[in-house]
N, C-alpha and C. Protein backbone atom coordinates (compact mmCIF):
# COMPACT_ATOMS: atom_id res chain seq x y z
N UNK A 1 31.83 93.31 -86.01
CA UNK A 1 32.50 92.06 -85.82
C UNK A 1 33.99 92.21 -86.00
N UNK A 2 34.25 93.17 -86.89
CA UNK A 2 36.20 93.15 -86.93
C UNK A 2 36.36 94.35 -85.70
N UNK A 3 35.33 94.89 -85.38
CA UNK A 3 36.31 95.36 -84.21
C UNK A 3 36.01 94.88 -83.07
N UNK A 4 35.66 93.56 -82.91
CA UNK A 4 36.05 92.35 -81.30
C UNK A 4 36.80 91.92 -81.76
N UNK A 5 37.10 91.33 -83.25
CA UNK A 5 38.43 90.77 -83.38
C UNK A 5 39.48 91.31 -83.27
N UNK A 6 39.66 92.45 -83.83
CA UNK A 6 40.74 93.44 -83.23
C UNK A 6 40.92 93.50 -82.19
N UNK A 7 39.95 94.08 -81.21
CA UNK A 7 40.09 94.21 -79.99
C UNK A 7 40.63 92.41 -78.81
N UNK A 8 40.14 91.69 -79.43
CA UNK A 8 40.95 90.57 -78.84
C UNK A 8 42.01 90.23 -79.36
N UNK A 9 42.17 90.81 -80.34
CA UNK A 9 44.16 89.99 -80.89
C UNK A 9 44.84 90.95 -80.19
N UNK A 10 44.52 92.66 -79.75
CA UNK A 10 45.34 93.29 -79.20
C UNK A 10 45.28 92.75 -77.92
N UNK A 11 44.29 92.13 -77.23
CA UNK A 11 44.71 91.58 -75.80
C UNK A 11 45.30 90.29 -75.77
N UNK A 12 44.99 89.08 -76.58
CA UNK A 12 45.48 88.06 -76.67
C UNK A 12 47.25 87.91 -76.49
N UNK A 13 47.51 89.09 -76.93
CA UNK A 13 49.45 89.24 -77.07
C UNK A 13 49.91 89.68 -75.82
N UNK A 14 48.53 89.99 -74.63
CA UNK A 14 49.56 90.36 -73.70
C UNK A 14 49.37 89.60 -72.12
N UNK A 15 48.38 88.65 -72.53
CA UNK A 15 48.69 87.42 -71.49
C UNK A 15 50.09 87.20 -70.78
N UNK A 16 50.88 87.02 -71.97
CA UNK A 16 52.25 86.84 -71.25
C UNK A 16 52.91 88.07 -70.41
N UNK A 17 52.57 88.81 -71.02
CA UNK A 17 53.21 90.27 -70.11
C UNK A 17 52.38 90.27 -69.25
N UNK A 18 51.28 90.07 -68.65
CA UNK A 18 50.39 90.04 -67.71
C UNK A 18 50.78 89.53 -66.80
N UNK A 19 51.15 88.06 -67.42
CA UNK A 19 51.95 86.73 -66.42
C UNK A 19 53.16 87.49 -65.69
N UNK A 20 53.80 88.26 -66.18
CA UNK A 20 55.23 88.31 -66.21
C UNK A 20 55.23 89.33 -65.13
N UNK A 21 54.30 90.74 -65.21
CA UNK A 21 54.23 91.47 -64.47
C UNK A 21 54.10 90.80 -63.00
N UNK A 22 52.88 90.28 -62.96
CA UNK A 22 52.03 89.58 -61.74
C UNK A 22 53.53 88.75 -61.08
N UNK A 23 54.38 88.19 -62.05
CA UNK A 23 55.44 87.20 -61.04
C UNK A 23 56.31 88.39 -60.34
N UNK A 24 56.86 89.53 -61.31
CA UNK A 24 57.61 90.69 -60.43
C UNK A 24 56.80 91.28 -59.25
N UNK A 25 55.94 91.51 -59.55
CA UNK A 25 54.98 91.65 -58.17
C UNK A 25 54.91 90.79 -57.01
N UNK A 26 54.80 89.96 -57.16
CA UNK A 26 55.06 88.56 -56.01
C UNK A 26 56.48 88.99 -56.08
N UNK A 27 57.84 88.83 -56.46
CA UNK A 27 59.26 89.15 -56.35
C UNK A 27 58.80 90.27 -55.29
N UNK A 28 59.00 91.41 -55.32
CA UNK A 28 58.88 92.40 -55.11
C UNK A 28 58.41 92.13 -53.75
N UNK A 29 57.15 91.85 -53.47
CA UNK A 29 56.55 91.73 -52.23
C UNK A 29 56.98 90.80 -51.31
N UNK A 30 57.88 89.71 -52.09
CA UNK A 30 58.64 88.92 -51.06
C UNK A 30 59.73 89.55 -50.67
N UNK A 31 60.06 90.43 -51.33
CA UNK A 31 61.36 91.18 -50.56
C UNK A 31 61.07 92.07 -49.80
N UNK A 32 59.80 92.79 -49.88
CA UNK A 32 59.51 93.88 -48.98
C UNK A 32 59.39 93.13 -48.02
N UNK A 33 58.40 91.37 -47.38
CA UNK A 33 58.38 91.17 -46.43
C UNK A 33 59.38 90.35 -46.02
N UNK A 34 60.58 90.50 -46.77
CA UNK A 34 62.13 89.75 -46.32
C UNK A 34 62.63 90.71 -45.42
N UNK A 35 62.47 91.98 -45.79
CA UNK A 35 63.49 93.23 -45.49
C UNK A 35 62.68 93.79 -44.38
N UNK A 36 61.60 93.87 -44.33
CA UNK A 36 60.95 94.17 -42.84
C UNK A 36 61.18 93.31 -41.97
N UNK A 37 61.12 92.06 -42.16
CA UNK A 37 61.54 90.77 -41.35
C UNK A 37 63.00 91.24 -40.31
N UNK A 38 64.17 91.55 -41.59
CA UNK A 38 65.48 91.66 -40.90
C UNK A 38 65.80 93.29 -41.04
N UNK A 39 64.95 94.15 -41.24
CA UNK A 39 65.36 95.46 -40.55
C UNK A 39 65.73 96.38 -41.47
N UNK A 40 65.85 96.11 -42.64
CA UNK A 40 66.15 97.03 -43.71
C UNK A 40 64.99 97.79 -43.79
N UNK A 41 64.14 98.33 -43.34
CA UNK A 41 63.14 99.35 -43.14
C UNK A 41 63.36 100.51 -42.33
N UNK A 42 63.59 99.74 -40.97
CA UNK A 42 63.41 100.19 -39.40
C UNK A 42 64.46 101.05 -39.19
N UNK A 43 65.85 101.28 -39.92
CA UNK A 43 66.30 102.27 -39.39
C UNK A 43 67.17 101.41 -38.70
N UNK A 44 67.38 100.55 -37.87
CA UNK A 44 68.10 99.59 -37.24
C UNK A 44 69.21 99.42 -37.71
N UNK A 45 70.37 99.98 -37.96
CA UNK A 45 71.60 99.13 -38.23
C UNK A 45 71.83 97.98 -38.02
N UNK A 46 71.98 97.96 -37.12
CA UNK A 46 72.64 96.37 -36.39
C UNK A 46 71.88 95.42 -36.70
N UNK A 47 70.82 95.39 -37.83
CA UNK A 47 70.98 93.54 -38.37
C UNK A 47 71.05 93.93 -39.29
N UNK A 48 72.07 94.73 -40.29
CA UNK A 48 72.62 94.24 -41.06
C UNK A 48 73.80 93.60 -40.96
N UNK A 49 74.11 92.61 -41.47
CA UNK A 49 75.22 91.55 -41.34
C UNK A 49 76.16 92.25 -41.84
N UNK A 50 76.43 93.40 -42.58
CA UNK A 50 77.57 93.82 -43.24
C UNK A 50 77.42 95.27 -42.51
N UNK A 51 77.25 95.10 -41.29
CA UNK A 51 77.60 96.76 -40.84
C UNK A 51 78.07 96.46 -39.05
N UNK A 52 78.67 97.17 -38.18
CA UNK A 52 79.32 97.25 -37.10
C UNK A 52 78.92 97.85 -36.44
N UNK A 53 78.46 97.56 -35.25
CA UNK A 53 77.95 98.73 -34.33
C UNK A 53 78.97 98.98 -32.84
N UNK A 54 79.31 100.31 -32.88
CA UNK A 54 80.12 100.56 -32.16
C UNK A 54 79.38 101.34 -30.76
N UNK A 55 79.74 100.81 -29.33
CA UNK A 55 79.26 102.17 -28.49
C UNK A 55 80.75 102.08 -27.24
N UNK A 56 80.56 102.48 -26.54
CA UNK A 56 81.60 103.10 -25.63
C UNK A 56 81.75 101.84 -24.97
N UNK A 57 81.40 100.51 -25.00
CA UNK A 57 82.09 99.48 -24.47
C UNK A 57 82.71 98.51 -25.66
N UNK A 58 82.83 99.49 -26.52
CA UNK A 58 83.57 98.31 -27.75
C UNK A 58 82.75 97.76 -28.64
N UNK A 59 83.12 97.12 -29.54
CA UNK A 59 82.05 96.63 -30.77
C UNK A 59 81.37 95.48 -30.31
N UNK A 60 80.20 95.80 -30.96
CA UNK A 60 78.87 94.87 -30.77
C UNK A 60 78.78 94.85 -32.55
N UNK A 61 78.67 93.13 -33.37
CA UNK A 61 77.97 92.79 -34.02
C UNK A 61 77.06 92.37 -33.92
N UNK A 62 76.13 92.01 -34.81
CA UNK A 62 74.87 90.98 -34.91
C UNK A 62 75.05 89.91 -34.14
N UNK A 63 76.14 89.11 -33.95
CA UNK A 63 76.24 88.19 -33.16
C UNK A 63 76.39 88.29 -32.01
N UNK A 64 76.81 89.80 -31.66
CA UNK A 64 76.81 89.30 -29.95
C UNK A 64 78.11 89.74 -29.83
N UNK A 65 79.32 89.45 -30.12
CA UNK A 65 80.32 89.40 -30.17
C UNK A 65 81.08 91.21 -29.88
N UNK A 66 81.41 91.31 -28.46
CA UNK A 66 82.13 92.26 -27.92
C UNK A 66 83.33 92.19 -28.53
N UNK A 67 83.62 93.91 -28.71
CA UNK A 67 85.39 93.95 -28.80
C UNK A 67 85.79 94.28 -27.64
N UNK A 68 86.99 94.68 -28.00
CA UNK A 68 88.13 95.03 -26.63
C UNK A 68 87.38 95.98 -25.67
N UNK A 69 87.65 96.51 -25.04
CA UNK A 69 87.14 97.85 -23.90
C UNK A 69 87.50 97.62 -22.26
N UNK A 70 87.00 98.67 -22.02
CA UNK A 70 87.03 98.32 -20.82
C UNK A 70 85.27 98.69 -20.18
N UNK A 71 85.18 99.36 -20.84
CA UNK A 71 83.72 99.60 -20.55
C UNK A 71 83.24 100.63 -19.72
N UNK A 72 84.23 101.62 -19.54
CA UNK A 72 84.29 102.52 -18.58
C UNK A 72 82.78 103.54 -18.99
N UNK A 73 83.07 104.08 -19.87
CA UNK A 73 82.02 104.80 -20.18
C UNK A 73 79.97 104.39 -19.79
N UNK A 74 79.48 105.08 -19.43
CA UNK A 74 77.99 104.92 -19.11
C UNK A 74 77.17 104.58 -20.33
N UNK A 75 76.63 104.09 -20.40
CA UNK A 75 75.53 103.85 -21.59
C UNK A 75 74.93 104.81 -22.09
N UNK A 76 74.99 105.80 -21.52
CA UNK A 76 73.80 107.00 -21.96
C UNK A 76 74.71 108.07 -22.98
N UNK A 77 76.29 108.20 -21.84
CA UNK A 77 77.06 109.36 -22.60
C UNK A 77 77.85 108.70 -23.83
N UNK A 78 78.02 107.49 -23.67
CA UNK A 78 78.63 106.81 -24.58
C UNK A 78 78.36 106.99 -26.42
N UNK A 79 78.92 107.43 -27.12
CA UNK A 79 79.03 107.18 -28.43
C UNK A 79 78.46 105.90 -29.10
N UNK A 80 77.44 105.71 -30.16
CA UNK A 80 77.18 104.58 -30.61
C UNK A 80 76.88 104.86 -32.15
N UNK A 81 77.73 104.07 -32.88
CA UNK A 81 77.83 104.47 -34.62
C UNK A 81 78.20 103.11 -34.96
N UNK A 82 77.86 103.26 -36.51
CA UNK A 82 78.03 101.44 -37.20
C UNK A 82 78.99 102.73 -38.44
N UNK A 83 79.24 101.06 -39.09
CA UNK A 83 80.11 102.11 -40.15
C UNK A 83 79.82 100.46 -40.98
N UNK A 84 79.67 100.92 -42.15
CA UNK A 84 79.11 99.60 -43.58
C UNK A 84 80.26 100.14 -44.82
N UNK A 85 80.62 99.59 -45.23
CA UNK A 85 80.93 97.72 -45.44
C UNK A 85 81.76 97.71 -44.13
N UNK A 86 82.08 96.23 -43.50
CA UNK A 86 82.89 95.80 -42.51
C UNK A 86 83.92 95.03 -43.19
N UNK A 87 83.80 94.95 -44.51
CA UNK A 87 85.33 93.92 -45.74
C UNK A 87 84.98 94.47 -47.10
N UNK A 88 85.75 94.77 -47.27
CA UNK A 88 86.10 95.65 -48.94
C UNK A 88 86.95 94.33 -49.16
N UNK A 89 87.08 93.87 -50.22
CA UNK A 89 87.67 93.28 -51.28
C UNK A 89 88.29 94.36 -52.89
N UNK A 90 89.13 94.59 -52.66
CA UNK A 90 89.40 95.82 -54.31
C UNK A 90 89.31 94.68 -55.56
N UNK A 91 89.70 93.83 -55.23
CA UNK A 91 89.60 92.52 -56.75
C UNK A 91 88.21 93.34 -57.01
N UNK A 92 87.11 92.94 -56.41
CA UNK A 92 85.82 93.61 -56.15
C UNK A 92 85.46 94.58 -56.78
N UNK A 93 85.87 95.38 -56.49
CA UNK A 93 85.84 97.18 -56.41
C UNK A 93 86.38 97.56 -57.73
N UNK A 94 85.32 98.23 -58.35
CA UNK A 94 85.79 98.75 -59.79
C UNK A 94 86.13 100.16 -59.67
N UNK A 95 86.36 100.88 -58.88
CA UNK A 95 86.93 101.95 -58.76
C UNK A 95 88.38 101.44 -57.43
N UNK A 96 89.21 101.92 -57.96
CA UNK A 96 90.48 101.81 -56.68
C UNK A 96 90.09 102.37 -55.25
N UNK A 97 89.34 102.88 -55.14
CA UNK A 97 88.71 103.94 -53.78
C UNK A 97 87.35 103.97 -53.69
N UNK A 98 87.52 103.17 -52.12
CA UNK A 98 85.88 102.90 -51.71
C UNK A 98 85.89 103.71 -50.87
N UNK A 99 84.18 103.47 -50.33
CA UNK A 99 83.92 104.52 -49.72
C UNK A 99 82.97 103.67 -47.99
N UNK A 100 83.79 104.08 -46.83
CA UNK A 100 82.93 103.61 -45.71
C UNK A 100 82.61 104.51 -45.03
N UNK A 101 80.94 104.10 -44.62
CA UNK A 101 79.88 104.92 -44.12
C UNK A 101 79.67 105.18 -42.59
N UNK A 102 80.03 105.96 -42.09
CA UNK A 102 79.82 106.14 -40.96
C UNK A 102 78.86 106.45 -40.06
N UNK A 103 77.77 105.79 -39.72
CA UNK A 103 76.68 106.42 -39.09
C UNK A 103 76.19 106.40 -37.58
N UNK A 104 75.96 107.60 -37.34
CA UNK A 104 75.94 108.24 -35.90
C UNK A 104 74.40 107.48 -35.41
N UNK A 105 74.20 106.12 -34.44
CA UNK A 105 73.18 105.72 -34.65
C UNK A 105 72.52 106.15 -32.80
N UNK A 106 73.45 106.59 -32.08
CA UNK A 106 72.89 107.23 -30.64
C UNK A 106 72.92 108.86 -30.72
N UNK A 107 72.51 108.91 -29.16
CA UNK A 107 71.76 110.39 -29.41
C UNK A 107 72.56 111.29 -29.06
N UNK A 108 74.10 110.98 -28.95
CA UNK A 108 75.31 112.01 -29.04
C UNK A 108 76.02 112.41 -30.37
N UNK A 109 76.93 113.50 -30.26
CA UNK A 109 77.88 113.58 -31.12
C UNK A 109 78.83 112.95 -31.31
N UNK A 110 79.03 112.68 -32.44
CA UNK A 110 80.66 111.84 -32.52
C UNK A 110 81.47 112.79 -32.68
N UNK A 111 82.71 112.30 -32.21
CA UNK A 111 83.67 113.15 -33.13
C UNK A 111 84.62 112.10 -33.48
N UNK A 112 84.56 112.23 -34.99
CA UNK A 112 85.31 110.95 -35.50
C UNK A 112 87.17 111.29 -35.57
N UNK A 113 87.98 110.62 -35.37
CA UNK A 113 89.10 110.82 -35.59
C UNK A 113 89.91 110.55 -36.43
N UNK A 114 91.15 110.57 -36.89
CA UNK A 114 91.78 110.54 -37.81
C UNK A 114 92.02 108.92 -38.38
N UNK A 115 91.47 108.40 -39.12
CA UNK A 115 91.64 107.17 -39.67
C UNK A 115 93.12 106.81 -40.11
N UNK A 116 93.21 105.08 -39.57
CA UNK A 116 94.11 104.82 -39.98
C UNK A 116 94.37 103.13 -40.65
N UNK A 117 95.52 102.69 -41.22
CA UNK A 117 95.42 101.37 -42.00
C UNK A 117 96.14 100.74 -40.95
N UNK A 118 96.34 99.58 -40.37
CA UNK A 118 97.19 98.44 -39.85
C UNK A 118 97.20 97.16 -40.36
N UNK A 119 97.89 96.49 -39.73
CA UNK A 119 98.24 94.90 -40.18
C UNK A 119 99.39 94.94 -41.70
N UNK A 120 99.31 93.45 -41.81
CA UNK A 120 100.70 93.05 -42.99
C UNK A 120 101.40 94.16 -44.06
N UNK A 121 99.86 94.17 -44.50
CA UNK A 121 100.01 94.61 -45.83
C UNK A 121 99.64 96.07 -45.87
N UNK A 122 99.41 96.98 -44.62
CA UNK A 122 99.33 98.36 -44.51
C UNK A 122 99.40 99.23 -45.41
N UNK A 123 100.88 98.97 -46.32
CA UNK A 123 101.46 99.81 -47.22
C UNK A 123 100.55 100.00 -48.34
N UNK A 124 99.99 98.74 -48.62
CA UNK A 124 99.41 98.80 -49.92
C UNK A 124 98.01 99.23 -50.03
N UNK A 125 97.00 99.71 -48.68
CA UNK A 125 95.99 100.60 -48.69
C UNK A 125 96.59 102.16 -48.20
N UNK A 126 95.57 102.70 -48.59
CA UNK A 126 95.65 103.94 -47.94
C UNK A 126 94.27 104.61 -47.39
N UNK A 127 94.16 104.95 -46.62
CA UNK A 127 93.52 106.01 -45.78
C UNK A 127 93.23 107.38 -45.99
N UNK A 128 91.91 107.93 -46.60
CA UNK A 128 91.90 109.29 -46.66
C UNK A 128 90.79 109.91 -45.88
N UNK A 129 90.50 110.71 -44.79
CA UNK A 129 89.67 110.91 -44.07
C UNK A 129 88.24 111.22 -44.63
N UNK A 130 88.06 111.70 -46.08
CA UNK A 130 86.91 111.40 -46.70
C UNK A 130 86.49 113.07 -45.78
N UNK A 131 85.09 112.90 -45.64
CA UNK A 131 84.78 113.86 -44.82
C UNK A 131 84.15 113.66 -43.22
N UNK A 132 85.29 112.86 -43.00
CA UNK A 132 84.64 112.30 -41.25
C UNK A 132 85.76 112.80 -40.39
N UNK A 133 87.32 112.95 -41.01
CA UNK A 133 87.94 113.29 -39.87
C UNK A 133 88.15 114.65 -38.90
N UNK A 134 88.39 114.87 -37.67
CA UNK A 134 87.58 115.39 -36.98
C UNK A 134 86.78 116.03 -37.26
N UNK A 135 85.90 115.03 -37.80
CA UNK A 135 83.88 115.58 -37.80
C UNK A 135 83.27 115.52 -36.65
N UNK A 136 82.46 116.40 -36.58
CA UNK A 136 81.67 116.19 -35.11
C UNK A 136 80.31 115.58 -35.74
N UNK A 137 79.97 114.61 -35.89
CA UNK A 137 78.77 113.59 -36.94
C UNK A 137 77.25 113.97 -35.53
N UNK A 138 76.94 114.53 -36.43
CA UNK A 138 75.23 114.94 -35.52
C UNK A 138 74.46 113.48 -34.91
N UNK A 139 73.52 113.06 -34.30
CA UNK A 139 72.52 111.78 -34.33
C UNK A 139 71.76 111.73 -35.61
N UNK A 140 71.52 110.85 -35.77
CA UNK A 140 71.18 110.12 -36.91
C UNK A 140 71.83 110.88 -38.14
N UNK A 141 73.05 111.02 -38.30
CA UNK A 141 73.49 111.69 -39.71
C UNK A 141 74.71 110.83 -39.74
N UNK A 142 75.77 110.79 -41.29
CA UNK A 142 76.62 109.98 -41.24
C UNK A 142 77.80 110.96 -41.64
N UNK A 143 78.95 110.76 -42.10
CA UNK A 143 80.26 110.98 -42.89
C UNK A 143 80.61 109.72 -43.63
N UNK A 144 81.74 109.89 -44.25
CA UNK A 144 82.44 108.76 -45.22
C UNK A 144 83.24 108.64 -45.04
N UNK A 145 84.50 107.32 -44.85
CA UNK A 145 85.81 107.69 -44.82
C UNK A 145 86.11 107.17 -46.20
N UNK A 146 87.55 107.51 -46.88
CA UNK A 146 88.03 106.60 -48.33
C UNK A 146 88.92 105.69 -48.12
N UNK A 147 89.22 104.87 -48.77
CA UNK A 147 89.95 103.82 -48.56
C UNK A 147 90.53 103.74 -50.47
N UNK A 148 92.14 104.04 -49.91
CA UNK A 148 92.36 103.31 -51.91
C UNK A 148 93.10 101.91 -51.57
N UNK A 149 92.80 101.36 -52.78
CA UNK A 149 94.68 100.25 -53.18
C UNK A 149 95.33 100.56 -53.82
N UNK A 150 96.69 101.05 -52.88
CA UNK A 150 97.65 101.63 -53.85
C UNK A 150 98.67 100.71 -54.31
N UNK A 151 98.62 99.20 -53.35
CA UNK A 151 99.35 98.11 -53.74
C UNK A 151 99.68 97.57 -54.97
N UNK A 152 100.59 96.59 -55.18
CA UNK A 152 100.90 96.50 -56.99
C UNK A 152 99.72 95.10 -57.10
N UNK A 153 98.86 95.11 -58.41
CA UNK A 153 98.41 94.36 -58.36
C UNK A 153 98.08 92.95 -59.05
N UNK A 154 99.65 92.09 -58.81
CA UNK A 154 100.17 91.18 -58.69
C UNK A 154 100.59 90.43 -57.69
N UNK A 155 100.19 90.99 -56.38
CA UNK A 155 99.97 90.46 -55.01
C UNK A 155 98.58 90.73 -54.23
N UNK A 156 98.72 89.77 -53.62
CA UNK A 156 97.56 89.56 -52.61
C UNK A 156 97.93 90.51 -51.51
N UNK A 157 96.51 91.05 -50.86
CA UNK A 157 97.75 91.89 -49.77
C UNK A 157 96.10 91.87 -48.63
N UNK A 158 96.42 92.15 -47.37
CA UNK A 158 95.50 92.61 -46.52
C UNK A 158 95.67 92.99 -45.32
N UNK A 159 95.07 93.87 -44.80
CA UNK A 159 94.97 95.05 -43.81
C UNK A 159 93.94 95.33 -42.75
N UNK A 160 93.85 96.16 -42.44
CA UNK A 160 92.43 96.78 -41.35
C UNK A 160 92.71 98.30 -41.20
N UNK A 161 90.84 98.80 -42.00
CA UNK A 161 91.00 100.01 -41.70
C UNK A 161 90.36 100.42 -40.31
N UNK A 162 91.11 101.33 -39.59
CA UNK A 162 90.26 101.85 -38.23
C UNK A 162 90.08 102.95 -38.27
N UNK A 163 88.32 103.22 -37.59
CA UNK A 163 88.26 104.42 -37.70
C UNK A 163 87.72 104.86 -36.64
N UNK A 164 88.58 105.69 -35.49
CA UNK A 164 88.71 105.52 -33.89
C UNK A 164 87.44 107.11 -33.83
N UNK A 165 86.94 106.85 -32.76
CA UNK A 165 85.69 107.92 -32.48
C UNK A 165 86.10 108.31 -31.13
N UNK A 166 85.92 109.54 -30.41
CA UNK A 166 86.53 109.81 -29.36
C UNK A 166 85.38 108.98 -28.18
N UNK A 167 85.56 109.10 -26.90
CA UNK A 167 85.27 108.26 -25.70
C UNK A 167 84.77 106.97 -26.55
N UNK A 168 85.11 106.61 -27.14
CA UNK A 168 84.70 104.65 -27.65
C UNK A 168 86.07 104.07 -27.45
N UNK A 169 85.76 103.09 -26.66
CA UNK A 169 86.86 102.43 -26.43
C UNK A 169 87.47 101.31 -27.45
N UNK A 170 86.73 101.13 -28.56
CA UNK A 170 87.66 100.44 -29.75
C UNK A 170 87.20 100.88 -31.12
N UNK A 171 88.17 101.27 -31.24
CA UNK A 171 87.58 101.80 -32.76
C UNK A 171 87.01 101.08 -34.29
N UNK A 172 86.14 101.07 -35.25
CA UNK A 172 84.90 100.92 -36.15
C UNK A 172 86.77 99.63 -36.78
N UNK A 173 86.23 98.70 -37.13
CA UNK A 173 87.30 98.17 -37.76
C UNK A 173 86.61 97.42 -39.26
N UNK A 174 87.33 97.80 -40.17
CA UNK A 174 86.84 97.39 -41.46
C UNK A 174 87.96 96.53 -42.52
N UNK A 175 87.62 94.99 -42.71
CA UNK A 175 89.05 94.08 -43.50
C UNK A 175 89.12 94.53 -44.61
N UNK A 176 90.13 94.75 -45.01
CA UNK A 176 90.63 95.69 -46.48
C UNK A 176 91.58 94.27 -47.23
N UNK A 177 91.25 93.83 -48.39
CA UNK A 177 91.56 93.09 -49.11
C UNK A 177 92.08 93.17 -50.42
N UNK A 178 92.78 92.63 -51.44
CA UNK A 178 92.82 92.25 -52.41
C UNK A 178 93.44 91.53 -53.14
N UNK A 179 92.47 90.44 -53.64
CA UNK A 179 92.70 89.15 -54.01
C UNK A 179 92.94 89.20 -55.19
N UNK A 180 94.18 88.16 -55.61
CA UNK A 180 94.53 87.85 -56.73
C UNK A 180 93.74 86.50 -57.82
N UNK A 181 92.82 85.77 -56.87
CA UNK A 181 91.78 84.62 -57.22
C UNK A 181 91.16 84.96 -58.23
């Protein structure tokens, strides 16, 4: 008789952890069928909302939304790569130097080119080719480019990093920020 009572006070204490497990489990499984839903499985770049997909007629986001080009290039020989994050914020960023991902998502070589910063506040990022510039990036493999803030940070400042790929007619563009908010 004292050892069912034992044996039920040691289970009685773990109802709640039982409960608790069983709700992370449901968590869990709603995200697996969130993320299959929008592509975080599949290999698919392009629905992630925070990544760019580039091919030889200019950028294609999730929305649809063409960049510049002319479109000369064929669909087949054409270059096609996303590059994630598409907006760095450094307020953000607990290291001064981020890091953007470059990935080769068609069945050519890239050859990535020398990255560079534009717009207002230029001065106050900088550009380091990381290990993408002239990389020749295989299919399905990536590189990195770096990005610091070297700006003083008592101003707001913002930019655009580009990171131009040869026959693509507009190059991977990523908003470089940092907020004083």
């Amino acid at each position: 008789m004292d050892t069912k009572t034992k044996t039920r006070s040691i289970f009685s204490g773990t109802g709640g952890l039982i409960s608790a497990l069983a709700g992370l489990v449901t968590v869990i499984l709603g995200l697996l069928a969130i993320g299959s839903q929008v592509g975080w499985f599949d290999g698919d770049k392009s629905k992630n909302p925070d990544t760019e997909v580039i091919t030889g007629e200019g950028a294609q986001t999730e929305s649809g939304a063409a960049g510049t080009g002319s479109g000369s290039q064929s669909a087949t020989s054409a270059p096609t790569f996303s590059v994630a994050p598409t907006e760095i914020d450094f307020k953000l960023v607990t290291d001064p130097e981020a890091e953007v991902r470059v990935d080769n998502i068609g069945s050519t070589p890239l050859s990535v080119q020398r990255p560079t910063v534009t717009g207002p506040d230029a001065a106050a990022f900088q550009a380091a080719s990381g290990d993408c510039s002239g990389a020749k990036v295989a299919p399905d493999s990536s590189c990195t480019v770096k990005v610091k803030f070297v700006g003083s940070k008592a101003a707001a400042a913002e930019a655009t990093l580009l990171v131009p790929v040869a026959n693509s007619d507009a190059p991977a563009r990523v908003s470089l920020s940092f907020s004083i908010l």
